[in-house]
Structure formats: structure tokens, C-alpha cells
PDB file of N, CA and C in Angstrom:
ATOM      1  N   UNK A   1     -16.211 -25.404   3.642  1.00  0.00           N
ATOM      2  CA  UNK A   1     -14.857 -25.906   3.571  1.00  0.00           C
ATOM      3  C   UNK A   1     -14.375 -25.851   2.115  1.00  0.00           C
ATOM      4  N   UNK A   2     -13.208 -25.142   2.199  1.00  0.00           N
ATOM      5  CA  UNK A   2     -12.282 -25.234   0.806  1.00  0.00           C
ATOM      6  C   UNK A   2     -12.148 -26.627   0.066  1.00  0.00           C
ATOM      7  N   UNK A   3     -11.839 -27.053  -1.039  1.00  0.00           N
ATOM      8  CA  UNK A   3     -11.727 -27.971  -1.808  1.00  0.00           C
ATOM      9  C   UNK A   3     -10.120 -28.053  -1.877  1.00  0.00           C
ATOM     10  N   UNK A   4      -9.912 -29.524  -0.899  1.00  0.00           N
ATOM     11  CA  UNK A   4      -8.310 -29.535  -0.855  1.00  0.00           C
ATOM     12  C   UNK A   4      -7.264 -28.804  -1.901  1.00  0.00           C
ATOM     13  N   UNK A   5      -7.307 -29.170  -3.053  1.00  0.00           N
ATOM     14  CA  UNK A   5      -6.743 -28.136  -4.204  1.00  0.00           C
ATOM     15  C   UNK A   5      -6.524 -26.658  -4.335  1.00  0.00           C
ATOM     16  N   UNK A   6      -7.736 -25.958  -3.465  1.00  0.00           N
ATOM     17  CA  UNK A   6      -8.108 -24.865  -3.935  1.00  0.00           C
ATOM     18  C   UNK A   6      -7.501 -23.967  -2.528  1.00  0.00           C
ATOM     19  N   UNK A   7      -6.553 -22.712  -2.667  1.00  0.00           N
ATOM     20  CA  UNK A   7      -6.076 -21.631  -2.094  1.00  0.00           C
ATOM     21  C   UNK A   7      -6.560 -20.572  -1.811  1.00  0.00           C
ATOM     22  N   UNK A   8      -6.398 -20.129  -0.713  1.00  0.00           N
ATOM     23  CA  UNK A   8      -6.982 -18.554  -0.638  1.00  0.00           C
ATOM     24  C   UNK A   8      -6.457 -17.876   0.111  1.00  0.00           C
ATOM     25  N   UNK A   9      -6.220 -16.587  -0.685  1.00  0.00           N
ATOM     26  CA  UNK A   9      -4.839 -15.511   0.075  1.00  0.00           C
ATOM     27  C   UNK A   9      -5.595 -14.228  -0.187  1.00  0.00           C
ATOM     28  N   UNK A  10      -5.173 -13.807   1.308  1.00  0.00           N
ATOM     29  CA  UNK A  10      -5.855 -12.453   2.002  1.00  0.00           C
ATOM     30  C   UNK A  10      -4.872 -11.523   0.813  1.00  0.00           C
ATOM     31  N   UNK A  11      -5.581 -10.486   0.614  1.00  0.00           N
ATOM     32  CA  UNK A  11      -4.773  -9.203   0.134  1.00  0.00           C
ATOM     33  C   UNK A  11      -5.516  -7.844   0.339  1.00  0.00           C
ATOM     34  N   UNK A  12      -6.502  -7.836   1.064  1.00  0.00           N
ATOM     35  CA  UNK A  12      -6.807  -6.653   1.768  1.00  0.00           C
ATOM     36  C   UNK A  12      -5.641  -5.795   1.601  1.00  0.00           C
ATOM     37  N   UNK A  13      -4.923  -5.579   2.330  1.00  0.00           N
ATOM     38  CA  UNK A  13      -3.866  -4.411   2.833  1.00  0.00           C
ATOM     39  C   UNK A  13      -2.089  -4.542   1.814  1.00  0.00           C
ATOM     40  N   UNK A  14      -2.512  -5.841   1.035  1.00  0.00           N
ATOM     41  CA  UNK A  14      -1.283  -5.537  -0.223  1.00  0.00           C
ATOM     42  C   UNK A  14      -1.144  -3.939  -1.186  1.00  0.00           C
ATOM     43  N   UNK A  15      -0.440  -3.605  -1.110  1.00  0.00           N
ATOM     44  CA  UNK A  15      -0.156  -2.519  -2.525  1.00  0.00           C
ATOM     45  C   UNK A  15      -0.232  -2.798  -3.700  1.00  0.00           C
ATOM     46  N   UNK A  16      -0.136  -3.911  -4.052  1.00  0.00           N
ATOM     47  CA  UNK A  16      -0.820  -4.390  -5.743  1.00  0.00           C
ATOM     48  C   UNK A  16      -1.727  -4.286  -5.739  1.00  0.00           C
ATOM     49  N   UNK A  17      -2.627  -4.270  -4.645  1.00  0.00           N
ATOM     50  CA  UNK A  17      -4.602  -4.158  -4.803  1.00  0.00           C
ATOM     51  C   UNK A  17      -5.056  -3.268  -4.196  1.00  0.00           C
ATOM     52  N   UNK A  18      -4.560  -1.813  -4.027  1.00  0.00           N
ATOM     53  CA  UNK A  18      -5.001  -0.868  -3.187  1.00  0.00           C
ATOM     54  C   UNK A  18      -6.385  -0.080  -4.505  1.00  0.00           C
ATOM     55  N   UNK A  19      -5.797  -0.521  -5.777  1.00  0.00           N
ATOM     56  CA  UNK A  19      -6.751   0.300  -6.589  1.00  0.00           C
ATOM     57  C   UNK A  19      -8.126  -0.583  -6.761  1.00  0.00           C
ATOM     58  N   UNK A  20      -8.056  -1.765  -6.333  1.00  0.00           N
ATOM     59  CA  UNK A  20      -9.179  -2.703  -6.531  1.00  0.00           C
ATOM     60  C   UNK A  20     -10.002  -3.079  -5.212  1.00  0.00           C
ATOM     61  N   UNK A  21      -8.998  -3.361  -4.279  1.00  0.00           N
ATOM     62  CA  UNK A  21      -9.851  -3.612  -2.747  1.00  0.00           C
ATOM     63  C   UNK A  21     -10.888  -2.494  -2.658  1.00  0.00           C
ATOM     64  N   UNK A  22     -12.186  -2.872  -2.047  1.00  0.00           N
ATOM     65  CA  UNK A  22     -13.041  -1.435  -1.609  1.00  0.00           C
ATOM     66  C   UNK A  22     -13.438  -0.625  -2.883  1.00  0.00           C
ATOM     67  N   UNK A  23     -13.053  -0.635  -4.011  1.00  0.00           N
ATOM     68  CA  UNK A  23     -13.141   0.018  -5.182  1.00  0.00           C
ATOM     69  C   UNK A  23     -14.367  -0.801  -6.151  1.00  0.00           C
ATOM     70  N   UNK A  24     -15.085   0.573  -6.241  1.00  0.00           N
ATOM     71  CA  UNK A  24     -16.040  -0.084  -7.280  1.00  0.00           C
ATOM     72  C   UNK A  24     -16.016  -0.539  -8.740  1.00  0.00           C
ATOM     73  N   UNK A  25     -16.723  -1.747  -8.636  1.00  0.00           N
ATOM     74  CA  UNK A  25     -16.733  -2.244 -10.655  1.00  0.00           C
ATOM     75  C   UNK A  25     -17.444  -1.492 -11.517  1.00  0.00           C
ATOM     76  N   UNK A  26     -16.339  -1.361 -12.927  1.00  0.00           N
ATOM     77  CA  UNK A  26     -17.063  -0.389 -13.212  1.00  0.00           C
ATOM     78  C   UNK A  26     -17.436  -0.894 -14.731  1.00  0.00           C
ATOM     79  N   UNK A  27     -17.056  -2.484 -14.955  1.00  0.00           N
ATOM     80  CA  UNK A  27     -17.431  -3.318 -16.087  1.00  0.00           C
ATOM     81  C   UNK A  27     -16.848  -4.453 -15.906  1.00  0.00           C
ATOM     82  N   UNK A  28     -17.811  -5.707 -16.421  1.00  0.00           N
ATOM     83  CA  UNK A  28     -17.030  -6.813 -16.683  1.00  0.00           C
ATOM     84  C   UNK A  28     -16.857  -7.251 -18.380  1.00  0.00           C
ATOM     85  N   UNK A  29     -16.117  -7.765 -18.747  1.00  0.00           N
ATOM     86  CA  UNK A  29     -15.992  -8.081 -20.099  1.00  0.00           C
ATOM     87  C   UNK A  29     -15.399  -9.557 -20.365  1.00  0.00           C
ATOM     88  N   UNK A  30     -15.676 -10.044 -21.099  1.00  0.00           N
ATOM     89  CA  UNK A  30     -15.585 -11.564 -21.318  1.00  0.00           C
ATOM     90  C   UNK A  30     -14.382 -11.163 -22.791  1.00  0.00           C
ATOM     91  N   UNK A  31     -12.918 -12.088 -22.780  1.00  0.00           N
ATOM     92  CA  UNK A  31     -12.190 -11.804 -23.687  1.00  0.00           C
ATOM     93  C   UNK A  31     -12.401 -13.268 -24.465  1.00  0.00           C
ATOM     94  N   UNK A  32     -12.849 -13.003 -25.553  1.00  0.00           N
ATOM     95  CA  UNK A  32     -12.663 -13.653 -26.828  1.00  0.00           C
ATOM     96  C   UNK A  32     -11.630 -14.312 -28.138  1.00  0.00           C
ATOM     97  N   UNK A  33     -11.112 -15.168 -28.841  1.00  0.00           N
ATOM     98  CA  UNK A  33     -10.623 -14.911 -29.707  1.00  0.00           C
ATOM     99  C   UNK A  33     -11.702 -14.769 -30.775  1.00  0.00           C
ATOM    100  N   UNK A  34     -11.172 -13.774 -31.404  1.00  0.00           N
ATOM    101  CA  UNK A  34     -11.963 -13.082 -32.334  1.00  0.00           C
ATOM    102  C   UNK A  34     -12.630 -14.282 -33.624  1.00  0.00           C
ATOM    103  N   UNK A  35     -13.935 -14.544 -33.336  1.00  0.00           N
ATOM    104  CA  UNK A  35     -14.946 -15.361 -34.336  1.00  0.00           C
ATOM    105  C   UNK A  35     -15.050 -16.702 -34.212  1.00  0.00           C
ATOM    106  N   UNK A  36     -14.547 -17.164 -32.852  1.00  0.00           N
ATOM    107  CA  UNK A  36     -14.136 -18.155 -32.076  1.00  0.00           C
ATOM    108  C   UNK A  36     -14.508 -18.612 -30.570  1.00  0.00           C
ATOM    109  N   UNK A  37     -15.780 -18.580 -30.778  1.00  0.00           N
ATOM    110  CA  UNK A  37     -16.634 -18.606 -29.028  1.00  0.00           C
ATOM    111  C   UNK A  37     -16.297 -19.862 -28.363  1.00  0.00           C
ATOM    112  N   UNK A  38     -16.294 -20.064 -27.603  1.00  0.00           N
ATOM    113  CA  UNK A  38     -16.675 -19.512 -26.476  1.00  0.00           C
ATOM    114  C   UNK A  38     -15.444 -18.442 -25.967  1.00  0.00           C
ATOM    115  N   UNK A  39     -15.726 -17.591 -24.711  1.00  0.00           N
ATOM    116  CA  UNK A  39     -14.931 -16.691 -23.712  1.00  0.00           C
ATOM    117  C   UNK A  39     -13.954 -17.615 -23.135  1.00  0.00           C
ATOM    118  N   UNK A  40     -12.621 -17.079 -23.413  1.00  0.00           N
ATOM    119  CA  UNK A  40     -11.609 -17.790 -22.738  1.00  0.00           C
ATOM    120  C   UNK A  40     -10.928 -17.347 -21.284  1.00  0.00           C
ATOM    121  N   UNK A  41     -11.793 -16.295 -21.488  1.00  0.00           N
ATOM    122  CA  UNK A  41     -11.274 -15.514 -19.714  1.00  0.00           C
ATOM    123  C   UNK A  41     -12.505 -14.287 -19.409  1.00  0.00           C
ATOM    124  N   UNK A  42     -11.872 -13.817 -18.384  1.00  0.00           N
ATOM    125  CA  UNK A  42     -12.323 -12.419 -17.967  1.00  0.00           C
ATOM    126  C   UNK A  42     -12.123 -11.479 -17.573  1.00  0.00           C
ATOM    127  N   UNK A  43     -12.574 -10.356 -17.917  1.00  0.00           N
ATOM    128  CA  UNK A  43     -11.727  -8.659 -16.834  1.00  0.00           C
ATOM    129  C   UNK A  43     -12.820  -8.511 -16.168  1.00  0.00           C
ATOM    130  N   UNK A  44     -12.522  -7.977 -15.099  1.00  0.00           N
ATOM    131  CA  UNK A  44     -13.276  -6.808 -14.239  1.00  0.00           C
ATOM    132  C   UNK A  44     -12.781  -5.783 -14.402  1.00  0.00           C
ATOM    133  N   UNK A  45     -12.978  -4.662 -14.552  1.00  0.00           N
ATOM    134  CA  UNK A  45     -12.850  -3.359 -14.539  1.00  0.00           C
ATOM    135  C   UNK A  45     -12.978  -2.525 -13.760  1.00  0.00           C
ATOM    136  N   UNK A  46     -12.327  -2.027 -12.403  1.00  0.00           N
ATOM    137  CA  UNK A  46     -12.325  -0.752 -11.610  1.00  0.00           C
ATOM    138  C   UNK A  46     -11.709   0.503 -12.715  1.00  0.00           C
ATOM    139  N   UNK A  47     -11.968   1.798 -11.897  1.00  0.00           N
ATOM    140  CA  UNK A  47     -11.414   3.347 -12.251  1.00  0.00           C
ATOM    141  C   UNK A  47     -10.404   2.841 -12.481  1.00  0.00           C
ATOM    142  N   UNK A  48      -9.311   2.348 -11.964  1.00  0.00           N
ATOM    143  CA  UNK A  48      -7.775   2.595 -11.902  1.00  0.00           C
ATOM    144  C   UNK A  48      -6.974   1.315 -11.961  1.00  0.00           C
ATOM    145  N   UNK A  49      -7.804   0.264 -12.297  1.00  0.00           N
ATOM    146  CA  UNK A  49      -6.970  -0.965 -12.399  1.00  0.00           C
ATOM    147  C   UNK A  49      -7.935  -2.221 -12.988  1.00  0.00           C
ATOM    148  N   UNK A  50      -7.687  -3.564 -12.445  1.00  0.00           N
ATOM    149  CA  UNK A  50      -8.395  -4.366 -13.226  1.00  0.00           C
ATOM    150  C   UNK A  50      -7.805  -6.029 -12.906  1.00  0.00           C
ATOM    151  N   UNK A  51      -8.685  -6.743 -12.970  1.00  0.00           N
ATOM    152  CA  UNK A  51      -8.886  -8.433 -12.845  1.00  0.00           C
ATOM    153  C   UNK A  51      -8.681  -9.039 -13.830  1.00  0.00           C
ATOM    154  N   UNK A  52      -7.794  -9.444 -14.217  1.00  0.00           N
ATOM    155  CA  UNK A  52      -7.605 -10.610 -15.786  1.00  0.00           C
ATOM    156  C   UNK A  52      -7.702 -11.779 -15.335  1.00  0.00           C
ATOM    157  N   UNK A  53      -8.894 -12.788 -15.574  1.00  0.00           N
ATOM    158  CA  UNK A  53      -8.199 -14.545 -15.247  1.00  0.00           C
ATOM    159  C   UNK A  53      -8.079 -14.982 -16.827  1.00  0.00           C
ATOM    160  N   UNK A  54      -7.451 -15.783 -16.905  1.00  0.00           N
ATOM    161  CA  UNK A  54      -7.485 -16.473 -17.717  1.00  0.00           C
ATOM    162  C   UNK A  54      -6.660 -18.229 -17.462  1.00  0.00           C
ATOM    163  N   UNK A  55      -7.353 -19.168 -18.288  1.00  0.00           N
ATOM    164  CA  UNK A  55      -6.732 -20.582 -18.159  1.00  0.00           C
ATOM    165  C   UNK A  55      -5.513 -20.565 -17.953  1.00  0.00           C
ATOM    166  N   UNK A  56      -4.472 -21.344 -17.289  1.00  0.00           N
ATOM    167  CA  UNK A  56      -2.905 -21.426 -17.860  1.00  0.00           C
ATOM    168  C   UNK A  56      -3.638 -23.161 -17.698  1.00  0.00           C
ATOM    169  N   UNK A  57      -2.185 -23.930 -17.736  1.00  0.00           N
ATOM    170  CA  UNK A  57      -1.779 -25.377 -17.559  1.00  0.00           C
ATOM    171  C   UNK A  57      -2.009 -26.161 -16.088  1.00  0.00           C
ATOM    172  N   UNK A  58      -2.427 -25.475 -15.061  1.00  0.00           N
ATOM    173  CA  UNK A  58      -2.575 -25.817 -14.280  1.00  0.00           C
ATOM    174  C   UNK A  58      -3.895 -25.396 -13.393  1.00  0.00           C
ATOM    175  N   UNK A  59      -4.813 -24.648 -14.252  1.00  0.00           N
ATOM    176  CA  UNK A  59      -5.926 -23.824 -13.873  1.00  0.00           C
ATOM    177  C   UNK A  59      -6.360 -22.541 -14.755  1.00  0.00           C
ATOM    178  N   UNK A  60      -5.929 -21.610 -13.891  1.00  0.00           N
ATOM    179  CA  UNK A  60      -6.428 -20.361 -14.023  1.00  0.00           C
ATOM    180  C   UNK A  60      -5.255 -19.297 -13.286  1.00  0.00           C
ATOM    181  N   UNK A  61      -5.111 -18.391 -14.204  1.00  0.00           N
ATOM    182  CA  UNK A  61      -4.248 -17.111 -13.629  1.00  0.00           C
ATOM    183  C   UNK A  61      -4.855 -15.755 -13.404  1.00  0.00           C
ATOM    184  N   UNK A  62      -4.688 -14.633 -12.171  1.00  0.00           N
ATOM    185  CA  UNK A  62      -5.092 -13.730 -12.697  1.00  0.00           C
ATOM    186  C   UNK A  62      -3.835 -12.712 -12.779  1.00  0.00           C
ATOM    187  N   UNK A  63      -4.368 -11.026 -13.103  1.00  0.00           N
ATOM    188  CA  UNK A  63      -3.421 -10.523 -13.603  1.00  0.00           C
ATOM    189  C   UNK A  63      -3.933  -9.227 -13.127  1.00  0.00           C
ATOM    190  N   UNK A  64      -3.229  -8.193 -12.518  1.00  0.00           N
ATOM    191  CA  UNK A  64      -3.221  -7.029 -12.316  1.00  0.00           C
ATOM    192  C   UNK A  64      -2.591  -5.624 -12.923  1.00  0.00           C
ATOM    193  N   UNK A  65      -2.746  -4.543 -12.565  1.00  0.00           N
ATOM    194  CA  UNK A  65      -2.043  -3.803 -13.620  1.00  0.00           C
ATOM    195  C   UNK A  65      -0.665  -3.999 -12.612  1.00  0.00           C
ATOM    196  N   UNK A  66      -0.247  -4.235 -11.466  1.00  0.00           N
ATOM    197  CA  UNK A  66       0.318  -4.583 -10.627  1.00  0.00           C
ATOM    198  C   UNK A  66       0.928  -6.127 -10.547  1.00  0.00           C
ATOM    199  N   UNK A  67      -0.075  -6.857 -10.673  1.00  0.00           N
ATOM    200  CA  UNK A  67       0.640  -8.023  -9.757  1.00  0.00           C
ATOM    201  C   UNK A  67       0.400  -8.966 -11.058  1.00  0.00           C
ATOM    202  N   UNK A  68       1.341  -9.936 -11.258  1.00  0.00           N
ATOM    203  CA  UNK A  68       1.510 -11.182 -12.083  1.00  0.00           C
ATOM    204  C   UNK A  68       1.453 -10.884 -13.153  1.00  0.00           C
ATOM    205  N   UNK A  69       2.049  -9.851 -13.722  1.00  0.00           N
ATOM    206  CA  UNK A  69       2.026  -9.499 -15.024  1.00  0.00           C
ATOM    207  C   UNK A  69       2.736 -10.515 -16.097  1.00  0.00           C
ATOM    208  N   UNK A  70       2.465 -11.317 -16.358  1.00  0.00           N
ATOM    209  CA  UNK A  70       2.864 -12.548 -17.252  1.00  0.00           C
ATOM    210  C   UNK A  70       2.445 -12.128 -18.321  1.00  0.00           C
ATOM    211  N   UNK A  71       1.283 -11.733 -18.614  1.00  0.00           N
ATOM    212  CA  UNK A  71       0.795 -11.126 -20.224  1.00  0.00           C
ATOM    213  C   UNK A  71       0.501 -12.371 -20.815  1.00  0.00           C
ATOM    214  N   UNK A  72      -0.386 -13.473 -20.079  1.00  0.00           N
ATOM    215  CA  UNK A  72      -0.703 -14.499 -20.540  1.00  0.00           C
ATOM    216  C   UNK A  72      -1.702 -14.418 -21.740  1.00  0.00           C
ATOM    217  N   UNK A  73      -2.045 -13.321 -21.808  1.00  0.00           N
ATOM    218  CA  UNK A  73      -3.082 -13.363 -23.177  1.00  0.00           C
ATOM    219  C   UNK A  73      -2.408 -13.270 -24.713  1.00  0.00           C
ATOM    220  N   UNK A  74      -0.784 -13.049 -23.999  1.00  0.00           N
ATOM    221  CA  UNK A  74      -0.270 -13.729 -25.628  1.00  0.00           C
ATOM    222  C   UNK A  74      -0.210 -14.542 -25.795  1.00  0.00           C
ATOM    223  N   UNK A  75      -0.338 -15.911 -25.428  1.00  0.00           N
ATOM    224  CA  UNK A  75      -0.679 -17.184 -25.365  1.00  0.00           C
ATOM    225  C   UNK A  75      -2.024 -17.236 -26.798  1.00  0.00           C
ATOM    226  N   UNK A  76      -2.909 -16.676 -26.061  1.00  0.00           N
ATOM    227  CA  UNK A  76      -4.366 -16.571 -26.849  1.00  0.00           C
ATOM    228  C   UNK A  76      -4.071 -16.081 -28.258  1.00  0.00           C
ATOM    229  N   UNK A  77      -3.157 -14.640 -28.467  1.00  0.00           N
ATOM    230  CA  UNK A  77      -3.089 -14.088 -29.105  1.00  0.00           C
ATOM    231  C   UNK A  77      -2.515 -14.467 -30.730  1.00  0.00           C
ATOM    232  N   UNK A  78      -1.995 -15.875 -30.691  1.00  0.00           N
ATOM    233  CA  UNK A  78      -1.245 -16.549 -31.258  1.00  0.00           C
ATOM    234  C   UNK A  78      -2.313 -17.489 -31.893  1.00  0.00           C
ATOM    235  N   UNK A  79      -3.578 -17.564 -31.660  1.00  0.00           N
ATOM    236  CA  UNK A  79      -4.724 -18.204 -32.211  1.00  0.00           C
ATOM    237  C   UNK A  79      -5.965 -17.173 -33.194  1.00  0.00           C
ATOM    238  N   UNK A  80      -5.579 -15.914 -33.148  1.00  0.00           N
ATOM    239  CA  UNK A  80      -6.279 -14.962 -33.474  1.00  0.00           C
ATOM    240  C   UNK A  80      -6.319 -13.815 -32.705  1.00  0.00           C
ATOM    241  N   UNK A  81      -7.315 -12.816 -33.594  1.00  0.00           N
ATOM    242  CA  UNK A  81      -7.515 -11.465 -32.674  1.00  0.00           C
ATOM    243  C   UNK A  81      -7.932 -11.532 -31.560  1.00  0.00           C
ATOM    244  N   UNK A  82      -7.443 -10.904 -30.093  1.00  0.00           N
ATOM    245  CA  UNK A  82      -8.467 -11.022 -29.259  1.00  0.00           C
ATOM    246  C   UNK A  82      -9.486  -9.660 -28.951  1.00  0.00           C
ATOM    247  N   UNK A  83     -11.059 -10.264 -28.882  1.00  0.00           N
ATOM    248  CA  UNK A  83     -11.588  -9.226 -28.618  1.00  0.00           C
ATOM    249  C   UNK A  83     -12.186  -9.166 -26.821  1.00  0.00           C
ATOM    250  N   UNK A  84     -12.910  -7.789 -26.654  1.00  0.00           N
ATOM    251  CA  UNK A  84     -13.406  -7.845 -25.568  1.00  0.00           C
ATOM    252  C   UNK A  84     -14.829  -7.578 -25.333  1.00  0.00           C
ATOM    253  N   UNK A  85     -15.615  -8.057 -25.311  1.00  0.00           N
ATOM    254  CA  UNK A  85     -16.882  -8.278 -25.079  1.00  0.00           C
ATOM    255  C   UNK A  85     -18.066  -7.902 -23.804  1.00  0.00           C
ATOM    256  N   UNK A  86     -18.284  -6.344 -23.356  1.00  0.00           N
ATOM    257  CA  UNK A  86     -19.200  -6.113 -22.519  1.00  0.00           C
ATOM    258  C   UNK A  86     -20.165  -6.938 -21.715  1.00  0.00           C
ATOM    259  N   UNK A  87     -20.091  -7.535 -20.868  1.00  0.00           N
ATOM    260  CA  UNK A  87     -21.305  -8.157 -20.189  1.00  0.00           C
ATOM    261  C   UNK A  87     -22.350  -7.553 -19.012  1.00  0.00           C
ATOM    262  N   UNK A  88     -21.142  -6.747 -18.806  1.00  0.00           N
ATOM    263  CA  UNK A  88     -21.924  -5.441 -17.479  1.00  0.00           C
ATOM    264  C   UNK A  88     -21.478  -4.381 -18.035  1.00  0.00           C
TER     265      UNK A  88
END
């Protein structure tokens, strides 16, 4: 059982995620401000697109090359460089 708070939405068959559904990972990377640990978010990496979460004010956002393009990592960006950091 879900945690009253917590949402979950099908997107199988959306067009914002046709490059990610079924599509293999092809890196994850942990984004950084530069000399300033801990990881404040994360990508996944498919061929042709990609997973951004990162914190907002009420949780966590993610970001597609498609869908919710907010560009919340200028938020971050305003504290220093951001880097990106290989983990897979």
C-alpha cells in the first residue's frame, strides 16, 4: 500500500516517455554543486532522453527532455557550479 501522500501515474503509452519506457539505461549520474557534497539530485540516462529528480519545496521533481521542463537546476545553479558525477 501507497503512503497516503505519495502518487502514482501510469505513463506507459504517453509521448513524453516513448524514448524512456522499455528503453535501456545507459548511465546514472548523481548532480552535484561543485565542492559541495552531498548529491542534490539525479539523472538516468537512456540513448535518447533522460530522468532528472531533483528537491523542489514540496518534495521532489522530475524532468524530461519532454515533460516538466522547469529547468529546476537553476535553482542549484545559483549556489555554484553544477557538476555530474558517474555512478553507473
Amino acid at each position: 500500500m501507497l503512503h497516503p501522500n505519495l502518487r502514482f501515474y501510469e505513463v506507459t503509452n504517453a509521448d513524453e516517455f516513448k524514448n524512456i519506457i522499455l528503453h535501456e539505461i545507459k548511465s546514472i549520474e548523481f548532480s552535484e554543486i561543485q565542492n559541495n557534497p552531498p548529491p542534490f539530485g539525479v539523472k538516468i540516462i537512456f540513448e535518447n532522453d533522460y530522468i532528472f529528480s531533483t528537491p523542489i519545496s514540496d518534495g521532489n521533481t522530475i524532468e524530461t527532455s519532454c515533460f516538466n521542463k522547469n529547468n529546476n537546476i537553476l535553482n542549484f545553479e545559483k549556489m555554484g557550479s553544477i557538476t555530474f558525477k558517474p555512478i553507473i
